[in-house]
Protein backbone atom coordinates (compact mmCIF):
# COMPACT_ATOMS: atom_id res chain seq x y z
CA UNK A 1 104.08 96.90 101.99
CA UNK A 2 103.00 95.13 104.68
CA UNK A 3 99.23 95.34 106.26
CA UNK A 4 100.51 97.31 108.68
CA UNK A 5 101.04 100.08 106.51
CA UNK A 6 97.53 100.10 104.71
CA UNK A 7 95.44 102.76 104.63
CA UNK A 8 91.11 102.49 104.07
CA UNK A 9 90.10 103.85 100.98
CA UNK A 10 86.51 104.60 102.29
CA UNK A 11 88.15 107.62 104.34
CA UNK A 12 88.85 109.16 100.76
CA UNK A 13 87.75 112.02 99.24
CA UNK A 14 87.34 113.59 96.09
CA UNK A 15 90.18 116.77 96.04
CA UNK A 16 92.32 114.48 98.37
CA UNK A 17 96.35 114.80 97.94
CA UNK A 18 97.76 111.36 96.95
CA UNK A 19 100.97 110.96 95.62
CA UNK A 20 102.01 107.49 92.98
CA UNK A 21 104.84 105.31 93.90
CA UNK A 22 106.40 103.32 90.98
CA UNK A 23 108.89 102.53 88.17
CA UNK A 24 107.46 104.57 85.52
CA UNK A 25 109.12 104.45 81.95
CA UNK A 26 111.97 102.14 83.71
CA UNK A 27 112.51 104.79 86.10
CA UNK A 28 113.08 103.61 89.80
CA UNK A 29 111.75 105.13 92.18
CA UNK A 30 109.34 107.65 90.94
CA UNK A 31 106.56 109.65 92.87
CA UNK A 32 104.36 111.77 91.23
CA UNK A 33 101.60 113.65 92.81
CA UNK A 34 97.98 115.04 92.29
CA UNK A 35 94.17 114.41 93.76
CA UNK A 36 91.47 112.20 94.14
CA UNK A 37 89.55 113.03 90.88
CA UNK A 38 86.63 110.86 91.45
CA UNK A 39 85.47 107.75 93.53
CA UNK A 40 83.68 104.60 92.57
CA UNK A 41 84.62 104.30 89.19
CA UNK A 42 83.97 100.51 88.05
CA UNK A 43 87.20 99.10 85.70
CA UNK A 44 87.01 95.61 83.19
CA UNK A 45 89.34 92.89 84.23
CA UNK A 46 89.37 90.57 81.85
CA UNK A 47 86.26 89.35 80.21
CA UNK A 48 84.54 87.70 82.86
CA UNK A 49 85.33 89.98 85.74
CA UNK A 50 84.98 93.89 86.90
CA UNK A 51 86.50 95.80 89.72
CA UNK A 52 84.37 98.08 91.16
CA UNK A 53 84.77 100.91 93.51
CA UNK A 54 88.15 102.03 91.89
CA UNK A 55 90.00 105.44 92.50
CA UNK A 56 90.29 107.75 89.90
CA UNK A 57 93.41 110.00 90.10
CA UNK A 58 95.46 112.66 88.37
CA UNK A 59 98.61 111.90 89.35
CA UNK A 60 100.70 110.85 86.70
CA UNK A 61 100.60 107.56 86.38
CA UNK A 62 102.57 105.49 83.03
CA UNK A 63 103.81 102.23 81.98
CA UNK A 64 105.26 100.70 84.85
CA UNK A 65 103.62 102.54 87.81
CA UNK A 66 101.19 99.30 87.57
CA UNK A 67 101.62 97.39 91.31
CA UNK A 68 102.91 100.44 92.69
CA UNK A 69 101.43 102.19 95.45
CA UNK A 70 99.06 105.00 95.64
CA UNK A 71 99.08 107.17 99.27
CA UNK A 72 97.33 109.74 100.94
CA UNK A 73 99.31 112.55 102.86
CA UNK A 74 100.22 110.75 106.06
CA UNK A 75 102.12 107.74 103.96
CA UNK A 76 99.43 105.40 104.20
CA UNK A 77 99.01 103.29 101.01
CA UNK A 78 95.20 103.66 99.98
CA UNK A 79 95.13 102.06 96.82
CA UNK A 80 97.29 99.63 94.11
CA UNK A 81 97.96 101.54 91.03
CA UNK A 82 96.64 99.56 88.16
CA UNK A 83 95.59 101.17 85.03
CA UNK A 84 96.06 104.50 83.17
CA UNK A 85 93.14 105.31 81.42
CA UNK A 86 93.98 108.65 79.24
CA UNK A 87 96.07 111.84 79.77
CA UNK A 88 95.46 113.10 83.28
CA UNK A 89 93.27 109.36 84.25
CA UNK A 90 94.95 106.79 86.25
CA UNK A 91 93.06 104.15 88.25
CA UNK A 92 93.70 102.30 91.40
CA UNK A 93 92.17 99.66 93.21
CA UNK A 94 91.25 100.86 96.41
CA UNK A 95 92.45 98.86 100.00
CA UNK A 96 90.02 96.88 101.36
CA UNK A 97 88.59 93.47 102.55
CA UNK A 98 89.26 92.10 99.32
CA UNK A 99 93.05 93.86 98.68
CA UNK A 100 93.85 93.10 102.10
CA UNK A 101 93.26 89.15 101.59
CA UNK A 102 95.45 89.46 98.43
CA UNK A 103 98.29 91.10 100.08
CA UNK A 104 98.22 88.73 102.87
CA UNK A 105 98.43 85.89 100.57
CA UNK A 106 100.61 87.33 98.43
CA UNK A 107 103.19 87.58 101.83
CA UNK A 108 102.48 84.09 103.10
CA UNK A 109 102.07 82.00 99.85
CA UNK A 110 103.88 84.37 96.90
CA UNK A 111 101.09 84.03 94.79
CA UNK A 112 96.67 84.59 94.58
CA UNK A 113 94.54 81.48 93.67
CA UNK A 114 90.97 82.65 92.87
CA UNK A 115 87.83 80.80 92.41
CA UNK A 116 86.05 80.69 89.17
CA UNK A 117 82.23 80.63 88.60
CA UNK A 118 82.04 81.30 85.01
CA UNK A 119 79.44 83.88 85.09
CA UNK A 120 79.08 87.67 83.87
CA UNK A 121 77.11 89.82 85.75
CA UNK A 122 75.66 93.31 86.75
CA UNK A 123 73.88 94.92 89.19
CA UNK A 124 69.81 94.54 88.53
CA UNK A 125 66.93 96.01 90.37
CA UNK A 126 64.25 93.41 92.37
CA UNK A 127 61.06 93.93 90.76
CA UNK A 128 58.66 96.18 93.18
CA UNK A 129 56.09 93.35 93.52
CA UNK A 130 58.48 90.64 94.97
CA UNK A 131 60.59 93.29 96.99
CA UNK A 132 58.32 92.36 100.26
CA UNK A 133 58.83 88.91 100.08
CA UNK A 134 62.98 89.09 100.23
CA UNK A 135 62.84 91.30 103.09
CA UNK A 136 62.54 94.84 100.86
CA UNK A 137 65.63 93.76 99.10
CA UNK A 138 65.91 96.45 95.75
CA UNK A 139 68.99 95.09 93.82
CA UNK A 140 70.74 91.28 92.97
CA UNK A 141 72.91 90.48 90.32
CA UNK A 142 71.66 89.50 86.50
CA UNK A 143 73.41 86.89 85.42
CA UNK A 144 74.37 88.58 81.63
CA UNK A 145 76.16 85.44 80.25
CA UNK A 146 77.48 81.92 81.54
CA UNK A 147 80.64 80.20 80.03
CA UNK A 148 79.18 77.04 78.08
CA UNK A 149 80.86 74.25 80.30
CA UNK A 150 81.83 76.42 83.21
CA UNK A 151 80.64 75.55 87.01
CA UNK A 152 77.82 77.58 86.91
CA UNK A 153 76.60 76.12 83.60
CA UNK A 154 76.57 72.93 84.99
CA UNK A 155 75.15 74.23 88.06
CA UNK A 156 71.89 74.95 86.28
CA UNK A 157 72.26 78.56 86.33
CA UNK A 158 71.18 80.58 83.59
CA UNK A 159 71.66 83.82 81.26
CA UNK A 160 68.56 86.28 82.87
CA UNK A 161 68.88 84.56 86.44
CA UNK A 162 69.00 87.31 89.19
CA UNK A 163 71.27 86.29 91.99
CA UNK A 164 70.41 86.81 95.53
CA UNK A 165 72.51 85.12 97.61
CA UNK A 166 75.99 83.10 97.70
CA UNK A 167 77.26 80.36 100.21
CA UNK A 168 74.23 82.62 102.97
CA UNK A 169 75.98 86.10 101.89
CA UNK A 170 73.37 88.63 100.08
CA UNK A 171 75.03 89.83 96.90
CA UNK A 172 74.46 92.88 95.43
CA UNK A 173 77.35 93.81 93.44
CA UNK A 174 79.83 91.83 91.36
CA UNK A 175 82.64 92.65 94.47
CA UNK A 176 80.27 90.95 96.80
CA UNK A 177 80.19 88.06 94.81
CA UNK A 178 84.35 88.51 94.20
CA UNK A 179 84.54 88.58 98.15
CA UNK A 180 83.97 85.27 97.99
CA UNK A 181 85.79 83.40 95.50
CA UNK A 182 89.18 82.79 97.20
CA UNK A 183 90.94 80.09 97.56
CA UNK A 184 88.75 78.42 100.15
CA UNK A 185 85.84 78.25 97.21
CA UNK A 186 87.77 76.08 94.71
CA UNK A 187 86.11 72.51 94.85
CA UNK A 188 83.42 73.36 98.04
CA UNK A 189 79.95 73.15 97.16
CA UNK A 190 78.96 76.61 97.22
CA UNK A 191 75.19 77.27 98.17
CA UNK A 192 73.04 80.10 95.18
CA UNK A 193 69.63 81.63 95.28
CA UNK A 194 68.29 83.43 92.50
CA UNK A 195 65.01 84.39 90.71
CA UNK A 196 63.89 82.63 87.59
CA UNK A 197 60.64 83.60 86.34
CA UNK A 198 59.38 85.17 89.40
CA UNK A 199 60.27 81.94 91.47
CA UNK A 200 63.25 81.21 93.84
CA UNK A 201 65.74 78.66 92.58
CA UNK A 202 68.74 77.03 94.77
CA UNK A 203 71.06 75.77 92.87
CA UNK A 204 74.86 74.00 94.06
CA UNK A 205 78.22 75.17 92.86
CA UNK A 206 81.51 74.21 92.85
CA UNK A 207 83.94 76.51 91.41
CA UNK A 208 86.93 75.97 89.98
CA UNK A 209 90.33 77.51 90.18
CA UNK A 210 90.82 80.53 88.08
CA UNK A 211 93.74 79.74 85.46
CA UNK A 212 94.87 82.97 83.83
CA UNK A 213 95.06 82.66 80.13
């Protein structure tokens, strides 16, 4: 659809009519219906990458829904129907910043080139003691695991770093870091500040283009 259509998924609620637009089991065409069964649900995408702030749903969602759309009760698409996760448990990424860039693109280009760090990470608490000196800041991102070879192995970062900031954006959770690796990231020297050992560390990235296996 195009932007003009799109809904916000932050006006959602849980108990919310939305009805599923797709080809489901090869047939065209199909709508199901059912509610908003939860909100911020977090969902693996591949092994380097999750989405977070998904929408969990009842409506019946089965091979082939996948790409279709997901709407509230005045036809405005709210989220991308990606994932069925048992009987009664679909998922759909929700429409925002991020989803609007990737329709856009999609539109104007026919196809979604990502950056690619090579890092694995979660959401991590700031220790108490250094909270004061980075501005009462409570939560970064702990680097779990860098790909041997990757950008940000050569970078300098490090399994156990805790990220703070990204090209002078705070990051906090893994879709505030995914905000930023578009297209515009691949080869630009991307500015990083993290915590190693109780110390802040800059280090310089340049990401590469994500290639999908």
């Amino acid at each position: 659809p195009p932007p003009a259509v799109l809904g916000e998924a932050d006006s959602l609620v849980v108990g919310q009519l939305v009805v599923a637009v797709g080809n489901p089991l090869g047939l065209a065409g199909s709508v199901t219906a059912g509610v908003v069964s939860a909100l911020g649900r977090s969902m693996p995408a591949g092994q380097q990458r999750i989405i977070e702030d998904v929408i969990q749903t009842d409506a019946a969602l089965n091979p082939g829904n996948s790409g279709g759309a997901l709407a509230d009760s005045r036809a405005r698409v709210v989220g991308i129907n990606t994932a069925v996760a048992g009987v009664g448990l679909g998922l759909a990424v929700p429409i925002n910043d991020t989803t609007r860039r990737i329709v856009s693109a999609l539109m104007h280009d026919g196809r979604v080139r990502r950056a690619y760090l090579g890092i694995a990470v979660a959401p991590a608490p700031v220790a108490p003691v250094w909270r004061s000196r980075l501005g009462n800041r409570s939560t970064g991102l702990r680097v779990a695991s860098v790909v041997a070879g990757g950008p940000a192995d050569r970078a300098g970062l490090r399994t156990g770093d805790l990220l703070l900031t990204a090209d002078g954006h705070e990051v906090a959770t893994a879709q505030d870091l995914q905000r930023l690796m578009f297209a515009e990231a691949i080869g630009r020297r991307l500015g990083i500040t993290v915590m190693r050992n109780g110390a802040l560390v800059d280090v310089i990235a340049e990401p590469s283009e994500l290639v999908a296996a």
